[in-house]
Protein backbone atom coordinates (compact mmCIF):
# COMPACT_ATOMS: atom_id res chain seq x y z
CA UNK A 1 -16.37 -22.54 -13.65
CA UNK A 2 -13.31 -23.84 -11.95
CA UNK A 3 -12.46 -23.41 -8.33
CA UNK A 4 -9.53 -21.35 -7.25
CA UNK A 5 -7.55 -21.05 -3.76
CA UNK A 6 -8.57 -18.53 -2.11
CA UNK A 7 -6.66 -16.05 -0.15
CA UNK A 8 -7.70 -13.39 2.42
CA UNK A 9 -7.11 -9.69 2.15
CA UNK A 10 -7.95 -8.19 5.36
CA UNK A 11 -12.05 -8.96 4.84
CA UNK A 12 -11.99 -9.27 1.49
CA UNK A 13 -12.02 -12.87 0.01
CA UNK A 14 -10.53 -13.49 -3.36
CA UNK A 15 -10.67 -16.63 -5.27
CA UNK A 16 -12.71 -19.63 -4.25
CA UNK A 17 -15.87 -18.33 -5.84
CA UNK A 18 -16.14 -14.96 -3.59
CA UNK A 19 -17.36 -12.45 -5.98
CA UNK A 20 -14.67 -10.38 -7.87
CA UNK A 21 -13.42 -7.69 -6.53
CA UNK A 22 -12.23 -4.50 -7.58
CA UNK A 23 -8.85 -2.56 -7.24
CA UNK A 24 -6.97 0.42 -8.10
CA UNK A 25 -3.28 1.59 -7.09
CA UNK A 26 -2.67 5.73 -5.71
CA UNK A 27 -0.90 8.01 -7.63
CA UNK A 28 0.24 10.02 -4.84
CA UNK A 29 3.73 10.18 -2.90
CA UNK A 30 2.88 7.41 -0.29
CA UNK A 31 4.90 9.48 1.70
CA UNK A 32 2.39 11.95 1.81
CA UNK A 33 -0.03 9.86 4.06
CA UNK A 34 -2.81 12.42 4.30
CA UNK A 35 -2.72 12.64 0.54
CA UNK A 36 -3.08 9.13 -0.02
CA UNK A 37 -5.86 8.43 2.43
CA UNK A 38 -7.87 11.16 0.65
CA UNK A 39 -6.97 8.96 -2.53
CA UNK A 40 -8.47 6.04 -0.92
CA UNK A 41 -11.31 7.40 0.56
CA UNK A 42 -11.91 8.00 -3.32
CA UNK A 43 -11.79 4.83 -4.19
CA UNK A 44 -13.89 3.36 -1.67
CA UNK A 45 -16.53 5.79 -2.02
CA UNK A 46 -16.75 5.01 -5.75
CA UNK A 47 -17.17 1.34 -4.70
CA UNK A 48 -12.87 -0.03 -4.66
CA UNK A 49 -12.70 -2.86 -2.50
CA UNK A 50 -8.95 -3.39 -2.15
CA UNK A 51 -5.97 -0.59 -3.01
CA UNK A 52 -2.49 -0.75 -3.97
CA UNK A 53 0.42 1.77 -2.73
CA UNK A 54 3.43 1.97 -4.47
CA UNK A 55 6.65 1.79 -1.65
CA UNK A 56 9.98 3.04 -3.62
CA UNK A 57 11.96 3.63 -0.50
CA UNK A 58 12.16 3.83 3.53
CA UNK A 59 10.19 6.92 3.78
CA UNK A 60 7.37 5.26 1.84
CA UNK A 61 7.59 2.37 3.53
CA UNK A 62 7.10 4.59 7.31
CA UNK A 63 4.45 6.27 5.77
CA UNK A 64 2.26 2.97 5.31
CA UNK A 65 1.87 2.68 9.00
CA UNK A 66 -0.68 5.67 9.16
CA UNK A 67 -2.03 4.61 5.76
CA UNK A 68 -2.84 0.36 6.57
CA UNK A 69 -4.37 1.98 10.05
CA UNK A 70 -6.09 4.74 8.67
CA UNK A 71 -7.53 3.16 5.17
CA UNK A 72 -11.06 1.75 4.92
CA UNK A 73 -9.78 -0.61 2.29
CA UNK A 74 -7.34 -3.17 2.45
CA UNK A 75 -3.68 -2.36 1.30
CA UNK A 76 -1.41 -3.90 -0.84
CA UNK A 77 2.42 -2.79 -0.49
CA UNK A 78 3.37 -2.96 -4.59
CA UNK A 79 7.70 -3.77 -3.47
CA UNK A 80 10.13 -3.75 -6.61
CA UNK A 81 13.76 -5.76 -6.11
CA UNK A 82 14.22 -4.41 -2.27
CA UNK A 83 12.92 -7.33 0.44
CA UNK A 84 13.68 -4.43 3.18
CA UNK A 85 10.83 -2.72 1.75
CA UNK A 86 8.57 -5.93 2.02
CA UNK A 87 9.61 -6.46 5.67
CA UNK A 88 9.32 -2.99 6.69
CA UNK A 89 6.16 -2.55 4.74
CA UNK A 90 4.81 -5.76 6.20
CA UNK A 91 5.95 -4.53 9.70
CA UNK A 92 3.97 -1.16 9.18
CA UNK A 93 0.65 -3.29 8.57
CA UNK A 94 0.29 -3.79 4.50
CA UNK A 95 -2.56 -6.55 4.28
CA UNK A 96 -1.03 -7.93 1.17
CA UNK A 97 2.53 -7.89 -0.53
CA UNK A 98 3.05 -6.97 -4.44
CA UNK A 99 6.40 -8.76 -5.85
CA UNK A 100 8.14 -11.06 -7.42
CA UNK A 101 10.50 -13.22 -5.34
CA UNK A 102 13.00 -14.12 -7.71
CA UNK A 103 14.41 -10.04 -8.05
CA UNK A 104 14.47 -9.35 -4.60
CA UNK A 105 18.17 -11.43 -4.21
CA UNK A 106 18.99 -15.12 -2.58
CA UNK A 107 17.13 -17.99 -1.03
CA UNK A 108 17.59 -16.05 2.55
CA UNK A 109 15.81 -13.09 1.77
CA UNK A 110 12.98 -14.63 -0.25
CA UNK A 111 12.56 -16.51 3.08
CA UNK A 112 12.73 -13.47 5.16
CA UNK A 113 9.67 -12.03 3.23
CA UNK A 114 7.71 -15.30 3.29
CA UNK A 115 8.51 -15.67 7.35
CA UNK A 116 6.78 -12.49 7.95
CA UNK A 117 3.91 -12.62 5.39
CA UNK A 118 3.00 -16.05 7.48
CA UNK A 119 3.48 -14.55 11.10
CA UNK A 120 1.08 -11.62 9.83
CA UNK A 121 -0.90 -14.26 7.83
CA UNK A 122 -1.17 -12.14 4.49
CA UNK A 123 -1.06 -13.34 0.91
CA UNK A 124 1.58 -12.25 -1.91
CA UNK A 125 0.41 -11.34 -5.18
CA UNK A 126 3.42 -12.75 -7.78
CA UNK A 127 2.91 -9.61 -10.97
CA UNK A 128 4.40 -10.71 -14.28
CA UNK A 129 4.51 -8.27 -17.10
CA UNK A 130 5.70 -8.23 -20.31
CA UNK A 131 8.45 -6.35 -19.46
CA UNK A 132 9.96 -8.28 -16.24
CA UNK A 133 10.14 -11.83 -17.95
CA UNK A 134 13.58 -13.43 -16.94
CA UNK A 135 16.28 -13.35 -19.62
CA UNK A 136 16.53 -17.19 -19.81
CA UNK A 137 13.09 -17.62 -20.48
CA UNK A 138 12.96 -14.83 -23.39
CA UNK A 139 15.47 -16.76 -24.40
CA UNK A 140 13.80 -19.71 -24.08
CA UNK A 141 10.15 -18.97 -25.55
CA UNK A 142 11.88 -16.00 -28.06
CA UNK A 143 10.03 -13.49 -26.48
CA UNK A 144 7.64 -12.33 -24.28
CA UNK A 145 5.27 -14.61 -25.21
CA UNK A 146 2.20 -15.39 -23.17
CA UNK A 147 3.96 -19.06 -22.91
CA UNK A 148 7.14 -16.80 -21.39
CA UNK A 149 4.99 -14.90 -19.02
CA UNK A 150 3.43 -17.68 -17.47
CA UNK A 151 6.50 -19.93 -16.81
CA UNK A 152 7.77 -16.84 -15.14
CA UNK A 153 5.04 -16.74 -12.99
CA UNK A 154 4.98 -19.75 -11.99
CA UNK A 155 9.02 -19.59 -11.51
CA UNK A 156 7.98 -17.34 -9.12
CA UNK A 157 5.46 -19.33 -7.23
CA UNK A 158 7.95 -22.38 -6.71
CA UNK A 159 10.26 -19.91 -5.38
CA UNK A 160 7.62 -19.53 -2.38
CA UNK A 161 6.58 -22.95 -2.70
CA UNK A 162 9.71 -24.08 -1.60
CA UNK A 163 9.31 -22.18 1.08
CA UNK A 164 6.64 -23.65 2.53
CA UNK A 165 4.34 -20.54 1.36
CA UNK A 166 1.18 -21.09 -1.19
CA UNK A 167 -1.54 -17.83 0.41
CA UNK A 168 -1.03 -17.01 -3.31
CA UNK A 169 -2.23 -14.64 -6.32
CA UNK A 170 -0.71 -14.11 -9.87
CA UNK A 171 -0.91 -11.70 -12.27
CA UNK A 172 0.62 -12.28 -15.94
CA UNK A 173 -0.11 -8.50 -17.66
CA UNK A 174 1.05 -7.36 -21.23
CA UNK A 175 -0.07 -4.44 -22.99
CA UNK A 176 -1.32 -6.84 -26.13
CA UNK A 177 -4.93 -7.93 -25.67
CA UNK A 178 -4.67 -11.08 -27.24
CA UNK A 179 -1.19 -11.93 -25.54
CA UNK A 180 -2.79 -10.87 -22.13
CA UNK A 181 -5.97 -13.06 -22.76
CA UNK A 182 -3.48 -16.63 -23.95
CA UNK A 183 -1.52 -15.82 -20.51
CA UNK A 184 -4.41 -15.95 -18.83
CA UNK A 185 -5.95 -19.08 -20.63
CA UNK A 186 -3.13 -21.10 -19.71
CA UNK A 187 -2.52 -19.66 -16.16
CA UNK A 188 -5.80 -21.02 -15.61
CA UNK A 189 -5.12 -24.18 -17.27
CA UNK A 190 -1.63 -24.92 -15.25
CA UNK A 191 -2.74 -23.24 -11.37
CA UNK A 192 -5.83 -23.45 -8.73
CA UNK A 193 -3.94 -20.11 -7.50
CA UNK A 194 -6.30 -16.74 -7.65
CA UNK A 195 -5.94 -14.35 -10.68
CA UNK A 196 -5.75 -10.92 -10.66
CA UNK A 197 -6.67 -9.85 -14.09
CA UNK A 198 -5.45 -6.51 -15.82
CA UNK A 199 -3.82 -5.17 -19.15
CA UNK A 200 -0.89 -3.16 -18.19
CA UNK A 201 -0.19 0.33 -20.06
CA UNK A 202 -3.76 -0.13 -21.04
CA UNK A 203 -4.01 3.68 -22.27
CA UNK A 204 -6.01 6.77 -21.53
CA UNK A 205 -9.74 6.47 -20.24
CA UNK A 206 -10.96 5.85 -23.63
CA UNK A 207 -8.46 3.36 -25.36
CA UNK A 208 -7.74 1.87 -21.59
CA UNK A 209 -11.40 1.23 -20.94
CA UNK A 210 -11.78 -0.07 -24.40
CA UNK A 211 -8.93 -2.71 -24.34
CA UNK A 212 -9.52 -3.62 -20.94
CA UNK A 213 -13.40 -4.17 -21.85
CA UNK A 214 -11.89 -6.53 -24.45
CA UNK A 215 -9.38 -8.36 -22.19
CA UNK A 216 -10.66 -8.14 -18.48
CA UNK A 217 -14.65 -8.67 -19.65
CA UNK A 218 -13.51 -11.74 -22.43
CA UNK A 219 -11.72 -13.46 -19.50
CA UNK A 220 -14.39 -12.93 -17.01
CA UNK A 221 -17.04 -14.17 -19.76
CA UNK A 222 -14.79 -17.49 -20.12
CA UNK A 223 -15.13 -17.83 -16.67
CA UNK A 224 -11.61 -16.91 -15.57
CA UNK A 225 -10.41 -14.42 -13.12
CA UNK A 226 -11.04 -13.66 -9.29
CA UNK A 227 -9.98 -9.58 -9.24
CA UNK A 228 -9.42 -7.54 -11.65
CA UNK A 229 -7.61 -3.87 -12.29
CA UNK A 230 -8.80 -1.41 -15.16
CA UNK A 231 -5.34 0.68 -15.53
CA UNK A 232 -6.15 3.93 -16.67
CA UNK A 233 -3.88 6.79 -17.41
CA UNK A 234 -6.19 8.91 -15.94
CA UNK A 235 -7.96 9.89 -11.80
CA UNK A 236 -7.75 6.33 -10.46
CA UNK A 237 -11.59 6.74 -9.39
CA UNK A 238 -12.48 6.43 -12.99
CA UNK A 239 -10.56 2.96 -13.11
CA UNK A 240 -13.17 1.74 -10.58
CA UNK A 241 -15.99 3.01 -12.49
CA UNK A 242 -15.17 1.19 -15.69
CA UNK A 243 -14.04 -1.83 -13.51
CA UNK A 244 -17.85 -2.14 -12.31
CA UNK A 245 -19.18 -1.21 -15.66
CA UNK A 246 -17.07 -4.33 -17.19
CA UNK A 247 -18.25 -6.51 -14.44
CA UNK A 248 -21.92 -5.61 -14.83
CA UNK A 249 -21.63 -6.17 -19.06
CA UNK A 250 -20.60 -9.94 -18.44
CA UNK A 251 -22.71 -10.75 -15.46
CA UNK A 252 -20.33 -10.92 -12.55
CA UNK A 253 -21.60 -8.23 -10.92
CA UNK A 254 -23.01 -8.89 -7.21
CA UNK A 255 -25.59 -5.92 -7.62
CA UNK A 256 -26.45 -2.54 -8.99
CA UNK A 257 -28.15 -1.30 -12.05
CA UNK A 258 -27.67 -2.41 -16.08
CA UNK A 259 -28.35 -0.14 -18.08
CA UNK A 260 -29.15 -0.89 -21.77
CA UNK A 261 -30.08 0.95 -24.01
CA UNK A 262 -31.23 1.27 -27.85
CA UNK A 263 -28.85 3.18 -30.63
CA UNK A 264 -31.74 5.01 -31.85
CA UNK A 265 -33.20 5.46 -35.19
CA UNK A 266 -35.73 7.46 -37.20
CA UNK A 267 -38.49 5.99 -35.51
CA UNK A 268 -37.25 7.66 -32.29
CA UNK A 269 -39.62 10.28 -31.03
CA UNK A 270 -37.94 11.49 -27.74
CA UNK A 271 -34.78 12.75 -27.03
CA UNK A 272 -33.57 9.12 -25.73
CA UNK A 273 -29.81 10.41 -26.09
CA UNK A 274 -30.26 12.35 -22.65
CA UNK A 275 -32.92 10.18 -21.35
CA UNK A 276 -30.45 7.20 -21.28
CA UNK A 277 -27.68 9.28 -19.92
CA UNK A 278 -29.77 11.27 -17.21
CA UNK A 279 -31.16 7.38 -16.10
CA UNK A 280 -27.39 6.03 -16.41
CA UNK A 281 -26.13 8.54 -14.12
CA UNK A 282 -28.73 8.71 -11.93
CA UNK A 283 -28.74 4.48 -11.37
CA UNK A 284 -24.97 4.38 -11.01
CA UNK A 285 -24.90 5.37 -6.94
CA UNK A 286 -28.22 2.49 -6.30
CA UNK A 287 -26.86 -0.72 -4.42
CA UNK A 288 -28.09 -3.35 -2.93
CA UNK A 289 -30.40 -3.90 -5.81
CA UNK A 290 -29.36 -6.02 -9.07
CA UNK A 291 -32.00 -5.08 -11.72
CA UNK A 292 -31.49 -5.01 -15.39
CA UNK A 293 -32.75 -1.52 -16.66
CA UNK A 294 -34.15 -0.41 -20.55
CA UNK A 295 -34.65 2.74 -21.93
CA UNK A 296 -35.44 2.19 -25.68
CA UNK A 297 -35.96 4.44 -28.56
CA UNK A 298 -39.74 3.51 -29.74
CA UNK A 299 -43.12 1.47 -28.58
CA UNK A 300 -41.88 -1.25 -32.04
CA UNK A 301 -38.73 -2.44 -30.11
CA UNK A 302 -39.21 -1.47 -26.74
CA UNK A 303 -41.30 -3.65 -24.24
CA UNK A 304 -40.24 -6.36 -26.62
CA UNK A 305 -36.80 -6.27 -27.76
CA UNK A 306 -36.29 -5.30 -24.03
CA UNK A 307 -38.51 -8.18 -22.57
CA UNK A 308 -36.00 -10.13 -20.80
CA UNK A 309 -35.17 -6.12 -18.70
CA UNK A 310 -37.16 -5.87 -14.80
CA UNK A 311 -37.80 -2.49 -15.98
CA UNK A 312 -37.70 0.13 -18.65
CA UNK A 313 -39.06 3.25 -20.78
CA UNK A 314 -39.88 2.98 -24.27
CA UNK A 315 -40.48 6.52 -26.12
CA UNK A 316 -43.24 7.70 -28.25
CA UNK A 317 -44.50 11.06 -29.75
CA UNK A 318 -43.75 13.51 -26.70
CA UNK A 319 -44.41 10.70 -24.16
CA UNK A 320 -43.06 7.22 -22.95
CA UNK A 321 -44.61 3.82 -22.10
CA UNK A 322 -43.42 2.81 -18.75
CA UNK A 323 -43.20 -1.37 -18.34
CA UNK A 324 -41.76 -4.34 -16.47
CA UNK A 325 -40.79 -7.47 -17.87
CA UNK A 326 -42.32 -6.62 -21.39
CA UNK A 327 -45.52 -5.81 -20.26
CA UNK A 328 -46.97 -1.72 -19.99
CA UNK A 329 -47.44 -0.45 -16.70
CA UNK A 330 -49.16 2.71 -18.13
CA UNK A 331 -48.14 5.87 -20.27
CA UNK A 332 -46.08 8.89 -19.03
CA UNK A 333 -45.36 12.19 -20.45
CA UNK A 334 -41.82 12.78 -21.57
CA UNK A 335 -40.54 15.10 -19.45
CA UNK A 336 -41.77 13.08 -16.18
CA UNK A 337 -40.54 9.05 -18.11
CA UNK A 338 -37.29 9.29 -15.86
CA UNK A 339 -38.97 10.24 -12.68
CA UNK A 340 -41.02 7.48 -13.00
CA UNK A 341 -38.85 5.14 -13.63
CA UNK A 342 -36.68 6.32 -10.97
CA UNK A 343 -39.77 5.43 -8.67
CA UNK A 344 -40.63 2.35 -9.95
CA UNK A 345 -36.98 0.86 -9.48
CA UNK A 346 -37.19 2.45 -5.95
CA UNK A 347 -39.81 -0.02 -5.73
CA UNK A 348 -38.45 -2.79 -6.91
């Protein structure tokens, strides 16, 4: 897996093989302060480890001094075309600056903005989309082609290379899985800088998880990305919940609990539909433990298919066989297979 820069985001490393971490972005009026905290509290309780705030104006921009104090999570100030809004947001305490220095105006304002991003020592995260790639270069590439979107971003980068700055991420979105996933490739290919990974205008919670399952989970498989953000049209504490289920399908996941399960079939003797979801939903508040957990439909594929699981229930006629790393543990009666299980991964 290749090495990227890393940057700091208040306490949260990114890049430089720290584990990947999770964000979201608020939907409130940042200028509602006590709204948005109670936002982020959200987040962080469903395990978010760094937040984004959207900063359209003055007001906003005043209001992120209670909210960088106040917020358990680090904050990133998301600044479109105005570099007041970066200097007062960096002013009020944002630990990290959303934008793209070439729409923000002339060489002396792009090195405003990088002045006091070093004095406060916080990164910039350069966001590329589809939809903000520089007329020359649709020009150029015909399009907003993944090709497009990353010679933007890195347009961008040289803009704060050349002034002296490099505490870098990128992001290079598009709402096309496959364009999203070549941007990516050859972002990886062409910088050491961190990625932030994400398909923009992703969808509802069901077509949003699903393409950003595809995108998100096939780049993390390949080895590339260093954060990621599930966009969701949708509560924003749902984006975090997918974001950890992606992470735990491809194996980047620092800890908590797998659960797999088995489709079912006529051989299926127990009512493994809710037994998989009661287990699901009770494993998804354990941390600190990393276990891989099975509940399978019948004694033919269970402790074997399931084998390689720590744990796991396998159903038979009105009761379950209860085993650990393929091998039985003992036999428990079906309405009791999930409290037992629960116990045994307590143990664990």
């Amino acid at each position: 897996m290749k090495q990227t820069k890393q940057i700091k985001i208040r306490d949260v490393l990114v890049g430089g093989g720290a584990p990947v971490a999770v964000q979201s972005m608020t939907n409130t009026d940042t200028r509602d302060a006590a709204a948005t905290l109670a936002q982020i509290e959200a987040l962080a309780d469903a395990g978010c480890h760094i937040v984004r705030c959207a900063v359209p104006d003055m007001q906003a921009a005043e209001a992120m001094r209670e909210i960088c104090a106040k917020s358990p999570l680090p904050v990133v100030a998301d600044i479109h075309f105005d570099y007041r809004l970066a200097l007062a947001s960096i002013e009020a305490g944002a630990d990290k600056i959303r934008l793209n220095p070439g729409n923000i105006g002339g060489a002396d304002r792009v090195h405003a903005v990088v002045q006091a991003a070093k004095e406060r020592r916080i990164p910039i995260r350069i966001g590329v989309n589809s939809g903000s790639v520089e007329k020359h270069i649709l020009e150029k590439f015909g399009g907003p082609t993944p090709e497009a979107m990353v010679e933007s971003a890195l347009y961008h980068v040289g803009l704060l290379n050349d002034c002296g700055f490099d505490d870098i991420c990128i992001s290079i979105k598009s709402s096309s899985v496959p364009y999203t996933m070549s941007a990516y490739l050859l972002a990886h290919e062409k910088t050491d800088y961190p990625l932030h990974l994400g398909v923009t205008e992703a969808g509802t919670e069901y077509m949003g998880t699903v393409k950003s399952a595809a995108g998100i989970g096939g780049l993390l498989a390949l080895g590339v990305g260093d954060t990621i953000r599930v966009s969701l049209t949708d509560d924003s504490v749902k984006e975090i919940y997918a974001a950890h289920a992606i992470l735990k399908a491809v194996g980047r996941a620092e800890d908590g609990i797998n659960v797999v399960s088995c489709p079912t079939c006529g051989r299926t003797r127990i009512d493994l539909i809710a037994i998989a979801r009661e287990v699901e939903q009770r494993c998804a508040a354990i941390t600190g433990k990393k276990l891989k957990v099975a509940v399978m439909g019948c004694a033919v594929n269970g402790p074997g298919e399931a084998r390689e699981a720590d744990l796991g229930v396998a159903g038979g006629d009105g009761e379950g066989l209860l085993f650990r790393k393929g091998e039985i543990i003992r036999k428990v009666p079906q309405e009791k297979l999930v409290d037992a299980l629960m116990e045994e991964i307590a143990r664990f």
